[in-house]
C-alpha atoms as a PDB file:
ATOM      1  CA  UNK A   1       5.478 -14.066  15.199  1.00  0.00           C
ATOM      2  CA  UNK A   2       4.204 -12.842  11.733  1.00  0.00           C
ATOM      3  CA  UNK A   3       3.971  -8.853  10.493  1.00  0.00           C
ATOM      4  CA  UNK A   4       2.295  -6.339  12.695  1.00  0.00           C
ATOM      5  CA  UNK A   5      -0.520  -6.612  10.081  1.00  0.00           C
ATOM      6  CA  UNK A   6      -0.766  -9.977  10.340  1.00  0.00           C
ATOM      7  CA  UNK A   7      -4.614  -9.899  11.348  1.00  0.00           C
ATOM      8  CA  UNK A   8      -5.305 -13.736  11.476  1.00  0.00           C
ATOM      9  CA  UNK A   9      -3.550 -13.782  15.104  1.00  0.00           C
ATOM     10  CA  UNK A  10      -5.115 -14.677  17.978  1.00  0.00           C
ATOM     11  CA  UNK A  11      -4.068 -11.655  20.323  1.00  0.00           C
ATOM     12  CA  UNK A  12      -6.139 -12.690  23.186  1.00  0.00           C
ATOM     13  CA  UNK A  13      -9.676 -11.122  24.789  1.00  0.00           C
ATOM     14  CA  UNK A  14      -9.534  -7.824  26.072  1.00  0.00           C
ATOM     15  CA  UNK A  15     -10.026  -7.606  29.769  1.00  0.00           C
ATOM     16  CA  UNK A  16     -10.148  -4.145  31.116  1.00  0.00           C
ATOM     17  CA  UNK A  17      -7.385  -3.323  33.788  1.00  0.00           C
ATOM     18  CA  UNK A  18      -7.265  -0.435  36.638  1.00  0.00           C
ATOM     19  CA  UNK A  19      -5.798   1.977  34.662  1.00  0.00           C
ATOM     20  CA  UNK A  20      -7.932   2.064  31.307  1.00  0.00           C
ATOM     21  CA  UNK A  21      -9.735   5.667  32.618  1.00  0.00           C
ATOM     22  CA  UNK A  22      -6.344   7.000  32.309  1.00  0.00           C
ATOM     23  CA  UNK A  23      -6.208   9.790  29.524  1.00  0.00           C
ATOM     24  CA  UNK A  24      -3.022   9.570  26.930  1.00  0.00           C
ATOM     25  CA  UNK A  25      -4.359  11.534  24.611  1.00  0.00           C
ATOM     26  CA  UNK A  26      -5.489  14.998  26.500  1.00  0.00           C
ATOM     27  CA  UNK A  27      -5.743  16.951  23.667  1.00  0.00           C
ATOM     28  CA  UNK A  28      -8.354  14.715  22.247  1.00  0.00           C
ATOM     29  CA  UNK A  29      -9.926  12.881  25.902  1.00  0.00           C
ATOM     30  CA  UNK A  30      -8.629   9.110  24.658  1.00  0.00           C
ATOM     31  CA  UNK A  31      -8.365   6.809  27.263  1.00  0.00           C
ATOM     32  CA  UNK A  32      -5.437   3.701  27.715  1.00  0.00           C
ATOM     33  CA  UNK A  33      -8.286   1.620  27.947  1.00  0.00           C
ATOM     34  CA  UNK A  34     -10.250   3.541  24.477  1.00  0.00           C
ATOM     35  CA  UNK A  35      -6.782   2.445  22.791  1.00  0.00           C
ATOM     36  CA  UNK A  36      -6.780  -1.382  24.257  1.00  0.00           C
ATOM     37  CA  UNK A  37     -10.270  -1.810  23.163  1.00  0.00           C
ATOM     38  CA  UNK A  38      -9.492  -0.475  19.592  1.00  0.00           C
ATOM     39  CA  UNK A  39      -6.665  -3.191  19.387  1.00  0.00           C
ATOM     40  CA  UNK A  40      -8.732  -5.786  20.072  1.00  0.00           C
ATOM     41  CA  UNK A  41     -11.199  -4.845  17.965  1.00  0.00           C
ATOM     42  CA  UNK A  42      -8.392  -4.649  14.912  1.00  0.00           C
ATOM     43  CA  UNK A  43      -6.497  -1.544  14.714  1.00  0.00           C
ATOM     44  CA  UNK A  44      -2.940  -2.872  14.318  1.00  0.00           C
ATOM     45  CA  UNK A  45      -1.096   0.023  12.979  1.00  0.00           C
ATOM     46  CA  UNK A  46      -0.800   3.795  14.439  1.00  0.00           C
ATOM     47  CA  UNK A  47      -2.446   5.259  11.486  1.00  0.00           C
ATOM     48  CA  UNK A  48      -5.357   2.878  12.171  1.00  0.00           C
ATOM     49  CA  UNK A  49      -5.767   4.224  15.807  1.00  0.00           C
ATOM     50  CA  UNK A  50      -5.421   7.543  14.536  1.00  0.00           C
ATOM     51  CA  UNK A  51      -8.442   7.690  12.641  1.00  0.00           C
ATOM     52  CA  UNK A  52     -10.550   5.686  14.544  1.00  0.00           C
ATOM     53  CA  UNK A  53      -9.951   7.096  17.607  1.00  0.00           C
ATOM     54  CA  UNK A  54      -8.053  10.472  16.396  1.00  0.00           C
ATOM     55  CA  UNK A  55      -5.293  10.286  18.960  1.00  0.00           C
ATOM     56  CA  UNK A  56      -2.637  12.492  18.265  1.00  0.00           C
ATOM     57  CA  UNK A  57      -5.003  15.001  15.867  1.00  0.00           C
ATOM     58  CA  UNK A  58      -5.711  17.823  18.719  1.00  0.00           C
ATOM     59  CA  UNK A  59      -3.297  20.956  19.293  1.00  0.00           C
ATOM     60  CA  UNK A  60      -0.114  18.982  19.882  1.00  0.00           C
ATOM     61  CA  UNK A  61      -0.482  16.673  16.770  1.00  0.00           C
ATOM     62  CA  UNK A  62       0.774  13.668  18.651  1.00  0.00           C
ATOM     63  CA  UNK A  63       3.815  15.626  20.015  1.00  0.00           C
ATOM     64  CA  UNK A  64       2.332  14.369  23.689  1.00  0.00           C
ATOM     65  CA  UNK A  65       1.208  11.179  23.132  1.00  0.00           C
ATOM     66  CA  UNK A  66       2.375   9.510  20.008  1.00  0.00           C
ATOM     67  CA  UNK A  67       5.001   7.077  22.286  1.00  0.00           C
ATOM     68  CA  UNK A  68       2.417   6.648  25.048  1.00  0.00           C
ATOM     69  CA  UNK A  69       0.255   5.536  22.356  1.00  0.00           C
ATOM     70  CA  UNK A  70       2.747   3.696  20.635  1.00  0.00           C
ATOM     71  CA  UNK A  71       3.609   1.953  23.766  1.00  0.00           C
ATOM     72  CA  UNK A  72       0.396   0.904  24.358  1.00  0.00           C
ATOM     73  CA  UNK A  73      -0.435  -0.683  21.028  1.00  0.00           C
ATOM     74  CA  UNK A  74       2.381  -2.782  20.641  1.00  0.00           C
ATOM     75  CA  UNK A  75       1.628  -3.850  24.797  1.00  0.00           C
ATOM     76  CA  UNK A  76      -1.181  -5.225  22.902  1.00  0.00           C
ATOM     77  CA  UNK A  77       0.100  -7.074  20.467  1.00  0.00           C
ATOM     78  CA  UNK A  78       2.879  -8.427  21.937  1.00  0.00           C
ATOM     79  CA  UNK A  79       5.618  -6.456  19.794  1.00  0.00           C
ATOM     80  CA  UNK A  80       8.438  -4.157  20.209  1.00  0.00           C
ATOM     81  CA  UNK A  81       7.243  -0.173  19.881  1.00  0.00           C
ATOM     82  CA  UNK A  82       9.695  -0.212  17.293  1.00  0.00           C
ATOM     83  CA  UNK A  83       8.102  -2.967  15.437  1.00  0.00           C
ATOM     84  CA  UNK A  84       5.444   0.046  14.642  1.00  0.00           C
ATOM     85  CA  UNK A  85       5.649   2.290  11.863  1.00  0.00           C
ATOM     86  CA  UNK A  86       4.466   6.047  12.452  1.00  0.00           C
ATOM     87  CA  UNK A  87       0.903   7.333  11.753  1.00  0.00           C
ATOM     88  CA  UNK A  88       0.636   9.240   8.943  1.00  0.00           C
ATOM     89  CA  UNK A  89       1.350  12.792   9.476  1.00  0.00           C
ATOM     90  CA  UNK A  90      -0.577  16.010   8.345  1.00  0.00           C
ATOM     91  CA  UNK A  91      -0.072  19.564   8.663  1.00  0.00           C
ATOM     92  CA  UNK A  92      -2.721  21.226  11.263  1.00  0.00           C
ATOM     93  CA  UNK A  93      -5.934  22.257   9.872  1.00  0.00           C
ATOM     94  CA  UNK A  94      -7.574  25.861  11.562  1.00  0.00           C
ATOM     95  CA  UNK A  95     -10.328  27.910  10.416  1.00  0.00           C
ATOM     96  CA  UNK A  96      -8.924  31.122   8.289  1.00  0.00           C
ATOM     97  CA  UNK A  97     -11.343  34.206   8.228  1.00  0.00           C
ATOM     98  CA  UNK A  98     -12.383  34.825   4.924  1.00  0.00           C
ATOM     99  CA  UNK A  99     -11.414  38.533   5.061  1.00  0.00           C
ATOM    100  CA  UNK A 100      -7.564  36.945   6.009  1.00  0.00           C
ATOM    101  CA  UNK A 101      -7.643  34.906   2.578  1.00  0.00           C
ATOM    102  CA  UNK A 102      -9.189  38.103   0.799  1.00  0.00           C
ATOM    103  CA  UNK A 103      -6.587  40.319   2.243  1.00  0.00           C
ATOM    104  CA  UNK A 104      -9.585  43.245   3.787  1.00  0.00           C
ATOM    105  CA  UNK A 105      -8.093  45.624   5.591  1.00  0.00           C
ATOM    106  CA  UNK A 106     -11.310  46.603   7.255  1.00  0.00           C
ATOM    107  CA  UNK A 107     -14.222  44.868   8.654  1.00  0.00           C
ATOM    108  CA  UNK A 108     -17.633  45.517   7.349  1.00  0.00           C
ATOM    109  CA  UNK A 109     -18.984  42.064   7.689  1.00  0.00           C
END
């Protein structure tokens, strides 16, 4: 069998299966079958399921779901979960109060 990038393999038709409405991904509502489909349709890599379908980029950054997900996507293509390199990783992003950065010690908005 060829790299996990190896896009001109024939990994088969999805067909959905009893379990797709489970949720892996709470943080962010995505669904086993949400991460099938996005296989099939040529996310190969973590990184690539990340963005598209932004599992593991709620509260928990991944710290939930990243193996579920992991799991899943190399189900798909037939692989070893180790096969898989890790999504990229980013430090959380939240909204800062301009009067934090600014260092105000009262409010007067």
């Amino acid at each position: 069998m060829g790299s996990v990038n190896d896009r001109s393999r024939d990994i088969g038709k999805f067909s959905e299966q009893p379990d797709d409405d489970r949720i892996i991904c709470r943080c962010e509502e995505v669904t086993k079958g949400e991460i099938r489909k996005a296989v099939h349709d040529g996310m190969f890599t973590m990184t690539e399921i990340r963005r598209y379908l932004r599992c593991g980029m709620g509260l928990c950054q991944g710290q939930t779901c990243a193996g579920l997900v992991k799991g899943i996507v190399a189900g798909e293509l037939g692989i070893s979960p180790s096969e898989l390199g890790p999504a990229t990783s980013r430090a959380p992003m939240r909204p800062v109060p301009m009067k934090t950065l600014g260092n105000e010690k009262g409010g007067g908005y």
